[in-house]
N, C-alpha and C. Protein backbone atom coordinates (compact mmCIF):
# COMPACT_ATOMS: atom_id res chain seq x y z
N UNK A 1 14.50 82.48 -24.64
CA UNK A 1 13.76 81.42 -23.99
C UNK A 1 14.34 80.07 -24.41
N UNK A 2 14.48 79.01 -23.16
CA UNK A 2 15.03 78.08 -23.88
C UNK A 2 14.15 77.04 -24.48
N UNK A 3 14.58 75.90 -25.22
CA UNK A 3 13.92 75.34 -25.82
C UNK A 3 13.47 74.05 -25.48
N UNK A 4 12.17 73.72 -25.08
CA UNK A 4 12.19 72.17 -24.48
C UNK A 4 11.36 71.31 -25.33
N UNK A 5 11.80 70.41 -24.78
CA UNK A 5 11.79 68.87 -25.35
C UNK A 5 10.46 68.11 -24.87
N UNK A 6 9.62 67.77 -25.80
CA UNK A 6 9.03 66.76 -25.19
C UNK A 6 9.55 65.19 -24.85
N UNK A 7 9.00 64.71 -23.66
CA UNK A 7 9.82 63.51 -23.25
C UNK A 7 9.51 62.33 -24.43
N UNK A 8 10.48 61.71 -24.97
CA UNK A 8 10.74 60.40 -26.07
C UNK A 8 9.74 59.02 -24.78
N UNK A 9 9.16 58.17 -25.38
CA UNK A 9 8.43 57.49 -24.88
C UNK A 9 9.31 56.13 -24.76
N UNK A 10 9.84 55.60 -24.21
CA UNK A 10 10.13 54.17 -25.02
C UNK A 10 9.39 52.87 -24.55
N UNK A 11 9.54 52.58 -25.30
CA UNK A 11 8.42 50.72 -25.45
C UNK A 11 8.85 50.28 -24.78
N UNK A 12 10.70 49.57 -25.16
CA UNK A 12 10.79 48.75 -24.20
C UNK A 12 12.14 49.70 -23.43
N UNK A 13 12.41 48.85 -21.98
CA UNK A 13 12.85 49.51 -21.16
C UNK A 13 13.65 48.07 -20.42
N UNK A 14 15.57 48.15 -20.79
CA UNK A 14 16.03 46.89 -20.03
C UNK A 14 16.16 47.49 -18.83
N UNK A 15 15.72 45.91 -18.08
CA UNK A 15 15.85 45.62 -16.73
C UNK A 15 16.66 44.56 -16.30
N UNK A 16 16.45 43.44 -16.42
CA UNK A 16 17.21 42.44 -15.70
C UNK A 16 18.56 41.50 -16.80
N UNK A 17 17.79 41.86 -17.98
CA UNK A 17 18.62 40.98 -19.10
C UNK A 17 18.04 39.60 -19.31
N UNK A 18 18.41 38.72 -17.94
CA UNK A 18 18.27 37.33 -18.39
C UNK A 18 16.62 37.28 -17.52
N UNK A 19 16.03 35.77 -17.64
CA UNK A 19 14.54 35.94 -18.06
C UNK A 19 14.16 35.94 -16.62
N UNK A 20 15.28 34.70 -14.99
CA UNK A 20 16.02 34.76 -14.17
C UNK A 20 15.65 36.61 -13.14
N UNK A 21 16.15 37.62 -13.87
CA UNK A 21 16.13 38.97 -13.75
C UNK A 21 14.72 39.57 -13.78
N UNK A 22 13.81 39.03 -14.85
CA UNK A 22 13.06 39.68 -15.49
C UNK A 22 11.68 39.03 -14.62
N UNK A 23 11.93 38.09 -14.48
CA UNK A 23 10.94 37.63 -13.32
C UNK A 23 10.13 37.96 -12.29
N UNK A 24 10.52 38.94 -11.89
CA UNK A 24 10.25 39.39 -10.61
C UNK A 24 9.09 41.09 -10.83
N UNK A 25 9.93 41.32 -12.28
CA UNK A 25 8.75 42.36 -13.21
C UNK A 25 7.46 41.67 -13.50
N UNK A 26 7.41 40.08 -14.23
CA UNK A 26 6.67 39.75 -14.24
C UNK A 26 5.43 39.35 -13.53
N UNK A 27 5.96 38.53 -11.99
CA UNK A 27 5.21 38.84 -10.81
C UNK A 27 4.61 39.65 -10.17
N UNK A 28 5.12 41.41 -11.03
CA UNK A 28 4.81 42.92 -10.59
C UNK A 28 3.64 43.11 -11.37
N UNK A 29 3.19 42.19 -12.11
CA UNK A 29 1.99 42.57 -13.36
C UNK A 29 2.34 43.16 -14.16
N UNK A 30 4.03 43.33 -14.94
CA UNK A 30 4.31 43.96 -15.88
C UNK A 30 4.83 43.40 -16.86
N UNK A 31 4.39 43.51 -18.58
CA UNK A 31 4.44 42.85 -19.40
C UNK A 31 6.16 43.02 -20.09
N UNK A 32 6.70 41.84 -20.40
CA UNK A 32 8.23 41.48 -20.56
C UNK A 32 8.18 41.50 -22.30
N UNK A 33 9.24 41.24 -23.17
CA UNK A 33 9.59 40.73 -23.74
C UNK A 33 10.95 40.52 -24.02
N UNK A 34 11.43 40.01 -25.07
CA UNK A 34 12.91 40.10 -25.85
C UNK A 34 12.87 41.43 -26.37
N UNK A 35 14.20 41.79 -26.63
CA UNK A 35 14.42 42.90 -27.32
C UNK A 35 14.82 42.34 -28.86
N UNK A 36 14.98 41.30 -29.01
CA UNK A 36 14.86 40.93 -30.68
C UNK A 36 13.28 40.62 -31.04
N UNK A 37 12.20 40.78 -30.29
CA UNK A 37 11.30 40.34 -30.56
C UNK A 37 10.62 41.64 -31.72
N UNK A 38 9.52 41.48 -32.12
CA UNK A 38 9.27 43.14 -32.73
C UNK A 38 8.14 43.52 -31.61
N UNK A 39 7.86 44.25 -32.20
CA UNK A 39 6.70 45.75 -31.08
C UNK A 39 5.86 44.92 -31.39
N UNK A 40 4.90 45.21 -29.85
CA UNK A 40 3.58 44.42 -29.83
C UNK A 40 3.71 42.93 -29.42
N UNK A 41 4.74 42.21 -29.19
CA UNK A 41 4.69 40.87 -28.76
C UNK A 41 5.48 41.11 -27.48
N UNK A 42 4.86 40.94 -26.55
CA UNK A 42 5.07 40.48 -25.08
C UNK A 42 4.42 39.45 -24.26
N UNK A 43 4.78 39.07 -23.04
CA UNK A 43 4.53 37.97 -21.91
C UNK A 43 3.81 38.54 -20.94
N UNK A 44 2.50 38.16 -20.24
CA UNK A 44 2.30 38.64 -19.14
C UNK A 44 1.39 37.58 -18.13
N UNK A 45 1.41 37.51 -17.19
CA UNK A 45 0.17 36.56 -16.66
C UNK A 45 -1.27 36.68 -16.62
N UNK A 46 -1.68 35.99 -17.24
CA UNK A 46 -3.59 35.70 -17.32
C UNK A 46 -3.82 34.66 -16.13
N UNK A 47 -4.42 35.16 -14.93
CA UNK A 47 -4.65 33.84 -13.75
C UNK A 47 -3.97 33.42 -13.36
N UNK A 48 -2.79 33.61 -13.17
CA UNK A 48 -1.51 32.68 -13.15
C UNK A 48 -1.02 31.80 -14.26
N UNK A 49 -0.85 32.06 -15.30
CA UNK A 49 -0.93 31.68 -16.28
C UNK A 49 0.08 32.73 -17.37
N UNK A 50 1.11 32.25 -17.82
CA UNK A 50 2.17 32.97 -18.31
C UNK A 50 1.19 32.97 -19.89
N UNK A 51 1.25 34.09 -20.20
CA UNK A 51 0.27 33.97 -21.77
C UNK A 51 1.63 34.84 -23.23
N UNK A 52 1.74 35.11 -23.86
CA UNK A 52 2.33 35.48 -24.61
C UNK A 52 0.99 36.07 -26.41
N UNK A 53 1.26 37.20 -26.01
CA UNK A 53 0.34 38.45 -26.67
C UNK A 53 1.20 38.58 -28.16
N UNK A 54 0.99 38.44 -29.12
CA UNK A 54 1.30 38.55 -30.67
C UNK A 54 0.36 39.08 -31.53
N UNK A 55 0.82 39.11 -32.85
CA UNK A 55 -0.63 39.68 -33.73
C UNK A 55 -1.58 38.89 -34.23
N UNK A 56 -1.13 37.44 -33.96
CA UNK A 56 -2.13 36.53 -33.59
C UNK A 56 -3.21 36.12 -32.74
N UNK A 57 -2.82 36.88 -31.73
CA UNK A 57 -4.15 37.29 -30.39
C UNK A 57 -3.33 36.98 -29.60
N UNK A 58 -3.72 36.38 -28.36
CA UNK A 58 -3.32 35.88 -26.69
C UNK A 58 -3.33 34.44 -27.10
N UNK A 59 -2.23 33.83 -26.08
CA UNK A 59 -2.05 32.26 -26.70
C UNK A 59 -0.94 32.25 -25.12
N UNK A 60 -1.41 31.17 -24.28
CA UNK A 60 -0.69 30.09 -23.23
C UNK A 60 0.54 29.99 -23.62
N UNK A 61 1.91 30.70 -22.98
CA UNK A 61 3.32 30.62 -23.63
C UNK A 61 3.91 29.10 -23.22
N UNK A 62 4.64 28.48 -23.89
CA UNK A 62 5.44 26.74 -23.48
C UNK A 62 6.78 27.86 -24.23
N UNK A 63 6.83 28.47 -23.00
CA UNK A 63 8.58 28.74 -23.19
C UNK A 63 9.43 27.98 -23.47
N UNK A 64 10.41 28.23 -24.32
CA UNK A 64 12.01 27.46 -25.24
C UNK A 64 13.02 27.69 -24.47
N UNK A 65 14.10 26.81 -24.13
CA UNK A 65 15.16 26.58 -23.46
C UNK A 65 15.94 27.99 -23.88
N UNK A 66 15.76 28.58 -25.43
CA UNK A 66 16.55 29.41 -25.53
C UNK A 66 16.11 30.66 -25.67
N UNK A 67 14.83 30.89 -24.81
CA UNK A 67 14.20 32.45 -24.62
C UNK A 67 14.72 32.02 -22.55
N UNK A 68 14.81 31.27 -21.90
CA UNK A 68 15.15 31.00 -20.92
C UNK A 68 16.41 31.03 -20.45
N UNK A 69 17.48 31.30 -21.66
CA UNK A 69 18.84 31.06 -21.71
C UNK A 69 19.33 32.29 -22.10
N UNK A 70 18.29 33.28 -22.77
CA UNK A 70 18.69 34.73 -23.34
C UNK A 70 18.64 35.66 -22.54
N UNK A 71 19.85 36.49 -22.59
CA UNK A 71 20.04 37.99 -22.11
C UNK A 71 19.76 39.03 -22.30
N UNK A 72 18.81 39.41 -23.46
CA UNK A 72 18.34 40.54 -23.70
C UNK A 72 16.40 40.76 -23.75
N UNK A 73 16.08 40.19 -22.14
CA UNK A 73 14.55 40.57 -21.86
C UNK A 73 14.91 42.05 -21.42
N UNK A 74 13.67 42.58 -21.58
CA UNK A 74 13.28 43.67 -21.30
C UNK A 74 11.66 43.99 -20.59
N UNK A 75 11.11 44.98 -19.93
CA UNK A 75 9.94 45.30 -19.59
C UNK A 75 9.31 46.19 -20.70
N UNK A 76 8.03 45.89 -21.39
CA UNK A 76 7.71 46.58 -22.05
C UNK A 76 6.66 47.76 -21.19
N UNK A 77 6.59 48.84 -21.77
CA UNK A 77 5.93 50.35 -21.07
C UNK A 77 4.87 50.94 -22.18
């Protein structure tokens, strides 16, 4: 009998790279981050309203020229 695998889950999952790319996930209602970021901190919209989720709670994101300039977003799952 052969031997199977349960399927590996992963968190995050690249899609577009730059933030440009990743945009259009976000508009899908699906939560983004960096891949240098750690687990558990992602972007998603509250109301129209770009919010950014940490272990600090939910907090209104004022995105940085150089999370806007970076190539390694991803969709988190």
């Amino acid at each position: 009998m052969a031997k199977t695998h349960s399927p590996v889950v992963k968190k995050k999952i690249r899609v577009g790279g730059s933030f440009g790319g990743i945009i259009v996930n976000l508009l899908a209602g699906e939560r983004v981050a960096r891949q240098s970021w750690d687990d558990g901190i992602y972007l998603f919209f509250v109301r129209e309203i770009l919010h950014i989720k940490n272990d600090k709670g939910l907090h209104r994101l004022i995105i940085a020229r150089a999370d806007l300039e970076s190539i390694d977003w991803v969709v988190v799952k």
